[in-house]
Protein backbone atom coordinates (compact mmCIF):
# COMPACT_ATOMS: atom_id res chain seq x y z
CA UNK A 1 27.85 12.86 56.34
CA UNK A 2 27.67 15.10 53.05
CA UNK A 3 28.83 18.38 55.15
CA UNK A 4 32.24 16.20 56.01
CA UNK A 5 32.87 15.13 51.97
CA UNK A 6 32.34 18.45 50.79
CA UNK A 7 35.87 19.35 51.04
CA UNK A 8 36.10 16.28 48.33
CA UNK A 9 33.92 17.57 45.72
CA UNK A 10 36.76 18.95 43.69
CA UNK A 11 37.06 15.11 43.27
CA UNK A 12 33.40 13.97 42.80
CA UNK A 13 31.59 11.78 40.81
CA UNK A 14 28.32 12.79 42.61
CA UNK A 15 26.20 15.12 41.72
CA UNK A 16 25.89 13.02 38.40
CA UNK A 17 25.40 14.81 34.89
CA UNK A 18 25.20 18.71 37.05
CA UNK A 19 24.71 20.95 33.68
CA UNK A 20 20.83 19.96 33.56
CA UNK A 21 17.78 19.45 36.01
CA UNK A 22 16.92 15.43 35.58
CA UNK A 23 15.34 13.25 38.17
CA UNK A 24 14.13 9.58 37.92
CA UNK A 25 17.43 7.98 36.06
CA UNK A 26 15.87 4.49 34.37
CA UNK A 27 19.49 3.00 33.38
CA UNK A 28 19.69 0.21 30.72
CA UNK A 29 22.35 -1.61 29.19
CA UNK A 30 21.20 -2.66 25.48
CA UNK A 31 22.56 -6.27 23.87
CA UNK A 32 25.51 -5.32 21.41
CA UNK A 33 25.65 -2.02 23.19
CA UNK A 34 28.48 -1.46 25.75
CA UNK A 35 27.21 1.89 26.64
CA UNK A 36 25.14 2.38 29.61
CA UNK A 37 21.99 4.34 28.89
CA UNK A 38 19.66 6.59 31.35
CA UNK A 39 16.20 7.85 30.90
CA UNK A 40 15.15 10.78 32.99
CA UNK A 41 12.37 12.68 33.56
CA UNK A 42 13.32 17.02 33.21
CA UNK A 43 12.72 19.35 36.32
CA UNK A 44 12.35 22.98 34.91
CA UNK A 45 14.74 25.59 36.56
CA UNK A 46 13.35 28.45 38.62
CA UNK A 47 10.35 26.15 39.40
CA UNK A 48 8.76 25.41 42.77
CA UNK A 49 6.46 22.58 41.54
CA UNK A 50 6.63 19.41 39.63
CA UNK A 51 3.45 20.17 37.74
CA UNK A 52 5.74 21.89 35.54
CA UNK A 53 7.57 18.46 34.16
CA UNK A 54 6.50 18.63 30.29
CA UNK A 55 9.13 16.39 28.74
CA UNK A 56 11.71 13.62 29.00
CA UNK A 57 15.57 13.39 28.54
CA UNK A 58 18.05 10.53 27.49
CA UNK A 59 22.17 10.57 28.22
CA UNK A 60 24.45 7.63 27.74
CA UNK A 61 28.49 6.76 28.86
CA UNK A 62 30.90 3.88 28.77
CA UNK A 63 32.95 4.82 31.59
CA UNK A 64 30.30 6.62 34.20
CA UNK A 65 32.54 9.76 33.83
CA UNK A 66 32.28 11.12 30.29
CA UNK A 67 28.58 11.67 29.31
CA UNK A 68 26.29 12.26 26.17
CA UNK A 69 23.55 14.37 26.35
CA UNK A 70 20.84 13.61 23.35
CA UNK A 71 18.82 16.93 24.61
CA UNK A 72 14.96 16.52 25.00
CA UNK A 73 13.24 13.33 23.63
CA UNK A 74 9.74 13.84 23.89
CA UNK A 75 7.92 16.84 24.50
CA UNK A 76 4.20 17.34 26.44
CA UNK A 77 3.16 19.14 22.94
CA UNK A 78 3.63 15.88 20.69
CA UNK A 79 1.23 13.42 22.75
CA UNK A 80 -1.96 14.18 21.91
CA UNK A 81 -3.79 12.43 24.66
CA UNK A 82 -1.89 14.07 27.35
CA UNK A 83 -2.47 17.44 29.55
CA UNK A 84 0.17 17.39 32.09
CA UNK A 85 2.43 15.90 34.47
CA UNK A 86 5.16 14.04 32.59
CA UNK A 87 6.74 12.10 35.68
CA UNK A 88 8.84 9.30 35.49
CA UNK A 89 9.63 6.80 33.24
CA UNK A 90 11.61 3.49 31.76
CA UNK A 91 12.75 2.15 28.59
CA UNK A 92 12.89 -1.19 27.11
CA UNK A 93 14.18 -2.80 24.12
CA UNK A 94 11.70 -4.99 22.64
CA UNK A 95 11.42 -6.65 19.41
CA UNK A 96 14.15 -4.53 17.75
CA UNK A 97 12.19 -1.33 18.33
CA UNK A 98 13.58 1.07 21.64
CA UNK A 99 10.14 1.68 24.01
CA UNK A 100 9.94 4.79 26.13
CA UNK A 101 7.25 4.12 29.02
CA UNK A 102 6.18 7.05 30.47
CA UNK A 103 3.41 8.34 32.38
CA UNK A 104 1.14 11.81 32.06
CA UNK A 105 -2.43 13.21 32.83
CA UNK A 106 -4.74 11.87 30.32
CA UNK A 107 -7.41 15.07 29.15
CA UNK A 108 -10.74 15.15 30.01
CA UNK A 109 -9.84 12.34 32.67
CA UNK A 110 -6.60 13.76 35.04
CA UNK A 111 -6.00 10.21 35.37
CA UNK A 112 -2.53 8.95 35.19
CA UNK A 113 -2.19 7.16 31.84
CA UNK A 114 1.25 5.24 31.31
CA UNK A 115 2.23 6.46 27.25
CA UNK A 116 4.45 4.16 24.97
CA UNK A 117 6.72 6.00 22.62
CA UNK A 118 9.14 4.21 20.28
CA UNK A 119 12.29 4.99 18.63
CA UNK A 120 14.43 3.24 16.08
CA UNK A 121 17.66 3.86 18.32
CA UNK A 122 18.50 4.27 21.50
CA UNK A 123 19.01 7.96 21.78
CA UNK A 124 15.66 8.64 20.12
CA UNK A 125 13.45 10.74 19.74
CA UNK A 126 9.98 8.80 20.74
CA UNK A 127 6.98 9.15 18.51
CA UNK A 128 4.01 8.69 21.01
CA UNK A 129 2.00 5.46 20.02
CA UNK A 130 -1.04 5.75 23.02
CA UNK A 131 -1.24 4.36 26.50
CA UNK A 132 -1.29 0.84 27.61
CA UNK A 133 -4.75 -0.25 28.08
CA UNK A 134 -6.05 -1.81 31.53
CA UNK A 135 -3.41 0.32 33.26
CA UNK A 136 -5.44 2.64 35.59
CA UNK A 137 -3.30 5.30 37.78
CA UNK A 138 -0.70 4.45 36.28
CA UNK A 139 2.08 6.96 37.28
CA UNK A 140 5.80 6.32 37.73
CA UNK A 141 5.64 2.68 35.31
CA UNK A 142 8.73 0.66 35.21
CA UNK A 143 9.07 -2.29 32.59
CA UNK A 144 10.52 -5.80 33.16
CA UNK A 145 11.51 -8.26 30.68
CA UNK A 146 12.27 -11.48 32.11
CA UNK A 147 14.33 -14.02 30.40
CA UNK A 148 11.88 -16.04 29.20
CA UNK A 149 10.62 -13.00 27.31
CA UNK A 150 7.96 -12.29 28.99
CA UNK A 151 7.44 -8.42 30.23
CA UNK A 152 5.99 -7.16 33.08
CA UNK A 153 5.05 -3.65 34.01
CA UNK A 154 5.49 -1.95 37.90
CA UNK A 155 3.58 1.34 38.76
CA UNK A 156 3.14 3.01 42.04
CA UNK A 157 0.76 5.82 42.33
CA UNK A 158 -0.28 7.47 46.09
CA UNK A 159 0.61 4.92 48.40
CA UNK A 160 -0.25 2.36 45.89
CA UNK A 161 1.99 -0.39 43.86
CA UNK A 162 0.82 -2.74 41.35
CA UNK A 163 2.18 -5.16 38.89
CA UNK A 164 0.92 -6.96 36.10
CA UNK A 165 1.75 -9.50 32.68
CA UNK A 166 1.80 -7.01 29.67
CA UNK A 167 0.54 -8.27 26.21
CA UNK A 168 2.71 -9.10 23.42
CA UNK A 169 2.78 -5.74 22.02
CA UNK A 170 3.44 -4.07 24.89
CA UNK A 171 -0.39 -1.86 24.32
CA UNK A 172 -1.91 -4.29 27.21
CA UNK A 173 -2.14 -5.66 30.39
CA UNK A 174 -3.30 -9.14 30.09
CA UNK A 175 -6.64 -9.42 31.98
CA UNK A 176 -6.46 -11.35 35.23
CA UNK A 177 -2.87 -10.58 35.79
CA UNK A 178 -2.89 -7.57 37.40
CA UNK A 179 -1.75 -7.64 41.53
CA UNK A 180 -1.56 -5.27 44.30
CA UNK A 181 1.37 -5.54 45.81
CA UNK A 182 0.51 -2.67 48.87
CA UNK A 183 0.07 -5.00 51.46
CA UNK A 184 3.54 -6.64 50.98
CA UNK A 185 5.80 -3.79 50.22
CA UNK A 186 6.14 -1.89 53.87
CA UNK A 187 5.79 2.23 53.56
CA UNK A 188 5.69 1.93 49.93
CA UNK A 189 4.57 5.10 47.88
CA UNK A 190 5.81 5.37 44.23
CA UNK A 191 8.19 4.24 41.53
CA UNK A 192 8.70 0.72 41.74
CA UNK A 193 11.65 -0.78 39.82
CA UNK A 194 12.45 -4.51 39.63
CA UNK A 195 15.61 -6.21 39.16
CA UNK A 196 16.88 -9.90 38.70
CA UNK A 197 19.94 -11.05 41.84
CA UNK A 198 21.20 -15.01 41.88
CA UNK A 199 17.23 -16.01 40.79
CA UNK A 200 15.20 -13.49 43.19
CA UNK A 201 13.11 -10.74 41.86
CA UNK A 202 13.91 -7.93 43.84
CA UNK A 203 11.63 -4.98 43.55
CA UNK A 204 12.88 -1.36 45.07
CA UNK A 205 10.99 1.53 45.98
CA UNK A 206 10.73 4.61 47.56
CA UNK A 207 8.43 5.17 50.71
CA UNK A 208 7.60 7.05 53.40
CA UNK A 209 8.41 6.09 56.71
CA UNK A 210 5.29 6.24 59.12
CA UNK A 211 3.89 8.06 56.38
CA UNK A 212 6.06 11.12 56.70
CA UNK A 213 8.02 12.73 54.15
CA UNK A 214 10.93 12.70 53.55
CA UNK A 215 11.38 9.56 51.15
CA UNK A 216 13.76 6.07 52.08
CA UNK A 217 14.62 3.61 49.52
CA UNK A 218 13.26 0.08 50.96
CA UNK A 219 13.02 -2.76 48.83
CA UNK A 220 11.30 -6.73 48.94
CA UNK A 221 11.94 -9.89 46.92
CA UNK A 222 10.17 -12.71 45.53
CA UNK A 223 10.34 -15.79 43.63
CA UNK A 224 8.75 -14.63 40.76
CA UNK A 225 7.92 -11.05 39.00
CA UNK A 226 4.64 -10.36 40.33
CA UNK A 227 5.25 -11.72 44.03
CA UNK A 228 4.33 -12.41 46.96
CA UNK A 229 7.32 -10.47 47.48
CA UNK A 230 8.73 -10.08 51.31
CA UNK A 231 9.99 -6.96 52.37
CA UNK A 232 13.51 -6.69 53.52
CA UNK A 233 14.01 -3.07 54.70
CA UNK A 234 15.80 0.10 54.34
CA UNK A 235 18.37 0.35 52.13
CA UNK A 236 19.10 4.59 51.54
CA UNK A 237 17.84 6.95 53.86
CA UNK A 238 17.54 10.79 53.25
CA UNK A 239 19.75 13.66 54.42
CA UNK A 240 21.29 17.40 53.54
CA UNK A 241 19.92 18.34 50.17
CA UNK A 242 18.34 15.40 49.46
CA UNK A 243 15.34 16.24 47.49
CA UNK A 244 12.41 14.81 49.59
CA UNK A 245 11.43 12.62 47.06
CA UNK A 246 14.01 9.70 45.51
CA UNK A 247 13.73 7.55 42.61
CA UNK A 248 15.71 5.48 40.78
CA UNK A 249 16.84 2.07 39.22
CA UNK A 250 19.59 -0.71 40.30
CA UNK A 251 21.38 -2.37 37.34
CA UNK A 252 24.55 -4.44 36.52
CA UNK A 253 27.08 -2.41 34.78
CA UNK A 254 30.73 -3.95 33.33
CA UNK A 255 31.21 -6.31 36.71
CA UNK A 256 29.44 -4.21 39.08
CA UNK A 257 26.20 -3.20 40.41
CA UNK A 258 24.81 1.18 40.70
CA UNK A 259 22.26 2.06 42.39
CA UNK A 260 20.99 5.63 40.48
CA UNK A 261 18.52 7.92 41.86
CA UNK A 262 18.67 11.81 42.26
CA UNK A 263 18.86 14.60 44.84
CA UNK A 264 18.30 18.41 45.11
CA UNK A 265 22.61 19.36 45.44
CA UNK A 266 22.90 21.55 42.44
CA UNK A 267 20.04 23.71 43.47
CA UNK A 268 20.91 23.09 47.08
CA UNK A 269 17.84 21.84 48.72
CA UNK A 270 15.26 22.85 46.12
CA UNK A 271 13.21 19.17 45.84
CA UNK A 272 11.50 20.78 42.34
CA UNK A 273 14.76 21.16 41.03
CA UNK A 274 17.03 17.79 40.52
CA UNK A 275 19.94 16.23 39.73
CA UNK A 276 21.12 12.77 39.03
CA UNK A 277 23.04 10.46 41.43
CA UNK A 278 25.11 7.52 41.19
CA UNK A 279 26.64 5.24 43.72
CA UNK A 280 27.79 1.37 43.93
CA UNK A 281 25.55 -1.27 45.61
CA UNK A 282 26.72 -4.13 46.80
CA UNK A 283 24.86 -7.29 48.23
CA UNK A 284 25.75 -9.40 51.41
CA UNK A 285 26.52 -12.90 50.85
CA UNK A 286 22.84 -14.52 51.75
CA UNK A 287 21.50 -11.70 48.95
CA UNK A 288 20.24 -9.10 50.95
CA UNK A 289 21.44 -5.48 49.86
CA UNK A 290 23.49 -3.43 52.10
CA UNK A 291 22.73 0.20 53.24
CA UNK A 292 24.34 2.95 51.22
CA UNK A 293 24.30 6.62 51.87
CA UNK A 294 25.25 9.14 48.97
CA UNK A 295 28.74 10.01 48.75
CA UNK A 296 30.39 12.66 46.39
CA UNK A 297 32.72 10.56 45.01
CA UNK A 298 30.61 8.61 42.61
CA UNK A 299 31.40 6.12 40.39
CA UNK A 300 33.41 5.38 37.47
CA UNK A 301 33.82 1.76 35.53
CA UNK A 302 37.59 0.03 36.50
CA UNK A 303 40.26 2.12 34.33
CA UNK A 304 38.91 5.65 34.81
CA UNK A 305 39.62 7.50 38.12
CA UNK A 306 35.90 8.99 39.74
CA UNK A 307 35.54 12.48 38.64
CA UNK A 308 33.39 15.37 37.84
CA UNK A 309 31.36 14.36 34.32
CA UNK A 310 32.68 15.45 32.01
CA UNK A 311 29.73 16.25 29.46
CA UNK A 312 29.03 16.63 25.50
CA UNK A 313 25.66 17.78 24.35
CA UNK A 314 25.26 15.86 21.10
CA UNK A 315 21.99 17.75 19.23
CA UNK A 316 21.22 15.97 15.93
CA UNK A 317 19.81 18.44 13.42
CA UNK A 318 17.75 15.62 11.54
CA UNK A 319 15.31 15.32 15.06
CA UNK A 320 13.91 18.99 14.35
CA UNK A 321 10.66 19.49 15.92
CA UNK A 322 10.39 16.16 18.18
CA UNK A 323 13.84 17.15 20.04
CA UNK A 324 12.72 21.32 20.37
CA UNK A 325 14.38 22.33 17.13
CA UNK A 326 13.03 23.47 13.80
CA UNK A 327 13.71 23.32 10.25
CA UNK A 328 12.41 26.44 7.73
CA UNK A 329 12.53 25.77 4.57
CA UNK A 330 15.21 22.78 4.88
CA UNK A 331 14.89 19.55 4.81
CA UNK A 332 16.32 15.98 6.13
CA UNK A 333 18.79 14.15 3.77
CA UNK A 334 20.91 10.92 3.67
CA UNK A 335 22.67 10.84 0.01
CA UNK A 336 26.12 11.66 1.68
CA UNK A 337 27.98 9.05 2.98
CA UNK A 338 29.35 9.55 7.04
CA UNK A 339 26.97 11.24 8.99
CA UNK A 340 25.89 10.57 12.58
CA UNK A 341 22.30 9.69 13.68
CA UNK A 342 19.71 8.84 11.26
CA UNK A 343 20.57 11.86 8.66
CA UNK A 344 21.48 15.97 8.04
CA UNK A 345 20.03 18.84 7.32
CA UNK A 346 20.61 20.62 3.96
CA UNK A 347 18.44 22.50 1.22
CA UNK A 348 19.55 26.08 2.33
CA UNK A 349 18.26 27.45 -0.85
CA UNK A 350 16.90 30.67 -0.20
CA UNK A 351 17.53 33.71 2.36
CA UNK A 352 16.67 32.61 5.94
CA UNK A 353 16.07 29.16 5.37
CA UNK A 354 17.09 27.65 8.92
CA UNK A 355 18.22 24.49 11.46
CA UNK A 356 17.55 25.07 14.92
CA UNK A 357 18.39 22.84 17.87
CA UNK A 358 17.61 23.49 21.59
CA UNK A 359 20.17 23.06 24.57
CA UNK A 360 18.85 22.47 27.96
CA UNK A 361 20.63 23.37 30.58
CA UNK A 362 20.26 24.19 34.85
CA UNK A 363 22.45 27.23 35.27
CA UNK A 364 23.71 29.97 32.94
CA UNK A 365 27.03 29.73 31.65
CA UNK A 366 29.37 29.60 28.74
CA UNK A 367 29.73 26.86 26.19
CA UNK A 368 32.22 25.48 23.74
CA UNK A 369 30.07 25.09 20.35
CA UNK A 370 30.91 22.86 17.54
CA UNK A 371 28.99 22.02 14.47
CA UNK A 372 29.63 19.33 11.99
CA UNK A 373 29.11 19.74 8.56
CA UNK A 374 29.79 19.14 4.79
CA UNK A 375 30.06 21.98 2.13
CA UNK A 376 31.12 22.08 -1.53
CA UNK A 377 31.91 25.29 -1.30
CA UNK A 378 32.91 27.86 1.23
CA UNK A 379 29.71 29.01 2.89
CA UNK A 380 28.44 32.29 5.12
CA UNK A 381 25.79 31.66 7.56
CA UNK A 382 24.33 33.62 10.57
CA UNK A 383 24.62 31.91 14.19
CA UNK A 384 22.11 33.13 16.94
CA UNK A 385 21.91 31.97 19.84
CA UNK A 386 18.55 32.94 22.20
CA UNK A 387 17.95 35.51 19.16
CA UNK A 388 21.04 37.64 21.03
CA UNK A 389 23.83 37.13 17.84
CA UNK A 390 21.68 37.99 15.03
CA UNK A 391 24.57 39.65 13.48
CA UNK A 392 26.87 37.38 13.77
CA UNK A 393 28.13 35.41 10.25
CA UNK A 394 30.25 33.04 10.32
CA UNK A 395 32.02 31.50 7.34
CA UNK A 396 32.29 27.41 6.84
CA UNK A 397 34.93 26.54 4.51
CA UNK A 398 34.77 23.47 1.99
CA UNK A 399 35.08 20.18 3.14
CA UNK A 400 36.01 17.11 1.91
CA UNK A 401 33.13 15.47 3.38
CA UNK A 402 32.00 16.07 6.86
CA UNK A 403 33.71 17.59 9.22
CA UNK A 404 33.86 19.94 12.60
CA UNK A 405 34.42 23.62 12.98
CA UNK A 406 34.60 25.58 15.95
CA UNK A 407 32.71 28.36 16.35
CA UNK A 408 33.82 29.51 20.06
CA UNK A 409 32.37 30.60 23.17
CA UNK A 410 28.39 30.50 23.58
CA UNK A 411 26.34 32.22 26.67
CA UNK A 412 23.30 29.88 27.49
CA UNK A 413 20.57 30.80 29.92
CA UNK A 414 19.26 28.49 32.33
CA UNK A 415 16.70 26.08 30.52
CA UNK A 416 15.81 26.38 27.01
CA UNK A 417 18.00 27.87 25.09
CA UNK A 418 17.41 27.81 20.89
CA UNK A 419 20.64 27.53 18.93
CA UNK A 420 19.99 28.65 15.20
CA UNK A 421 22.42 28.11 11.86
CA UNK A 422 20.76 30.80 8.87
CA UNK A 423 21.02 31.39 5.67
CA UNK A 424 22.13 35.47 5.30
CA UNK A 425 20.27 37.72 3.54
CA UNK A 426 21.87 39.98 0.87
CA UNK A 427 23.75 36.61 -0.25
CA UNK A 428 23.64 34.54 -2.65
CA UNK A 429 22.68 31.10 -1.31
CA UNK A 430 24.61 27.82 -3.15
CA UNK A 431 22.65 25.33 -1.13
CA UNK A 432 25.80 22.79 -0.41
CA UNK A 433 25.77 22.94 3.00
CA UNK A 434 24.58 19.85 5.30
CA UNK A 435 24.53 20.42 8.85
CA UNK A 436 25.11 17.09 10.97
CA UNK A 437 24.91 18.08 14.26
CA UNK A 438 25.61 20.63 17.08
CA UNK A 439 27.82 20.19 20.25
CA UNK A 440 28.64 21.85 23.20
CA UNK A 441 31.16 21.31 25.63
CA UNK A 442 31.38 23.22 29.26
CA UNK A 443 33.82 26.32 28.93
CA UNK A 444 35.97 25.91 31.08
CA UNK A 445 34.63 28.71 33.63
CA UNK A 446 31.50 26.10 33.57
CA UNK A 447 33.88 22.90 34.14
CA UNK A 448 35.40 24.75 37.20
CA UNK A 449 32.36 25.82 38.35
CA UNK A 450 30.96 22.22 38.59
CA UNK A 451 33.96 21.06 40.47
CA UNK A 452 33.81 23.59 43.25
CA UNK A 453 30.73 23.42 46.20
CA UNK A 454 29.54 27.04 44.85
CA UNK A 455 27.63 24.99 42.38
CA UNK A 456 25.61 22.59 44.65
């Protein structure tokens, strides 16, 4: 089926969000928000393991065609109880304060913790707060408010799938409420995700059929969140490129229900390696959900025609350190009015005082950079990229508050790639100018590249 729609893929909506290695999408829709919002877990490029997954990535759209990516989120390094194996995750909005749910190695232990990490917006980035306690094995967690407010958290671990009644913080599972769901949810392996459908709880997963590998998305429903759930079967088998494993979430978007998960087609085949998938799901008329198959032409909301995503990396200078950046000898404002996110960065007072962002991205190629700013004066500053334009000054002219300037063609390498904004030496520094954010666009070598089949 995917060898025949290959001719298509000038066309295609699928692979979803290509510039960057994600698996795992956990996609939200927020109250008061009419963007749609996905949480991913980051495969590193050139890797041929997932042992290697150290940190977490967030995107968001209104149309399923034009994307934001926030860059990295949360990072291995800043969750002090952790060793290893950032898998999969959700999010949930609770209480006014955005939740990452995440799982990782505990130290000393190896056993899978599930981490909470909160945010004051959507886009983040999480400050780790500890792991929910009575939660044992808890890898690939999945959070469920219902709507009488109560939450419940999934996990699958091994073979394994539980469920249980979380505490009112969020930090707990109540004792006594805790189920195992094995015995009712037929090949089931990992990442359960449940979902509300005309009053049934339906609860999706993937699993291995007769125990053998390749994953199949199967899914079972139930009266109420923790079961007894009945299974209901198959409803996404594997195929060419798939990526052995699948993962994903089903949610209501502006009339219409997706179905995201991921596959190997940018790094053709390479299961370590992933990319993000969309495609429509649509239920029969007694409620049970009909098989799908990915296609390459995607999705897109009613009013935009499916296409290759079109992507903006949007890298707030006032995350610094949480998001893979840095600030030396600057520092995080908000006296001037109109900037994005929760600040700027200013207080380049002295030679080499710095911002640095990181970009993330699968393959090399060449970027369209933009940074916003505000200066009182016309300002010199060096731009290097990877540590590659040292040299390289560039001059931002006065602004009458903030504004963008274009500063060309970038080369990125495939997965970090450090983005800098310096003070020169052998100048005089004024200290006027706040830096709001950096963005980068595909050149348009990288857009064409996307749309063609040489790059999945």
């Amino acid at each position: 089926m995917l060898a025949i729609c290959i001719p298509q893929i000038a066309h295609a909506g699928n692979p979803l969000i290509p510039h960057v290695y994600a698996a795992d999408p956990s996609a939200h829709v927020w109250p008061g928000d009419d963007r749609l919002w996905l949480y991913t877990s980051d495969d590193r490029p050139g890797t041929d393991t997932h042992d290697t997954m150290t940190s977490y990535h967030v995107f968001s759209t209104t149309n399923l065609v034009d994307w934001t990516d926030y860059g990295m989120v949360l990072h291995l390094k800043d969750v002090k109880w952790a060793a290893s194996h950032m898998w999969a995750i959700d999010a949930v909005l609770w209480k006014g304060t955005y939740y990452l749910v995440y799982c990782a190695q505990e130290l000393n232990t190896g056993v899978y913790r599930t981490g909470l990490a909160t945010s004051s917006q959507p886009q983040g980035p999480f400050t780790d707060i500890g792991f929910i306690q009575g939660v044992d094995w808890g890898q690939d967690p999945a959070l469920f408010v219902d709507e009488d407010g109560k939450p419940y958290l999934t996990w699958g671990c091994g073979g394994g799938c539980y469920a249980a009644q979380l505490s009112d913080d969020l930090r707990s599972a109540i004792p006594g409420t805790t189920v195992n769901l094995k015995k009712q949810l037929t090949w089931v392996f990992e990442g359960p995700w449940i979902h509300k459908y005309k009053g049934q709880y339906y609860l999706s997963y993937p699993g291995l059929p007769d125990g053998q590998w390749p994953e199949h998305m199967y899914y079972a429903t139930a009266d109420k969140p923790l079961g007894p759930y009945t299974f209901r079967g198959k409803f996404m088998g594997s195929g060419k490129k798939m990526a052995g494993t699948n993962h994903g979430s089903i949610i209501k978007y502006k009339g219409h229900w997706y179905f995201f998960y991921h596959s190997a087609w940018v790094s053709n085949g390479n299961g370590t390696c992933r990319n993000l998938m969309c495609d429509e799901l649509y239920y029969n008329p007694e409620g049970t959900i009909q098989k799908m198959e990915p296609t390459t032409e995607g999705v897109a909301v009613e009013g935009t025609e499916p296409a290759p995503s079109r992507v903006t990396m949007l890298l707030e200078t006032e995350n610094g350190a949480p998001s893979g950046g840095r600030l030396f000898g600057t520092h995080v404002a908000t006296n001037l009015a109109g900037f994005s996110g929760t600040g700027y960065v200013t207080g380049f007072n002295h030679a080499n005082d710095s911002v640095t962002v990181l970009a993330q991205v699968a393959k090399p190629g060449k970027w369209h950079l933009k940074i916003r700013y505000a200066a009182q004066n016309d300002e010199v500053a060096r731009l290097i990229v990877n540590v590659t334009r040292g040299k390289e000054q560039r001059t931002f002219p006065k602004t009458d508050g903030f504004a963008e300037l274009d500063l060309g063609i970038i080369e990125l390498q495939a997965g970090d790639n450090l983005i800098s904004l310096i003070e020169p030496r052998r100048q005089k520094p004024t200290g006027s100018i706040a830096v709001d954010y950096f963005k980068l666009e595909p050149a348009a070598q990288i857009m064409k590249l996307m749309q063609s089949d040489d790059f999945f």
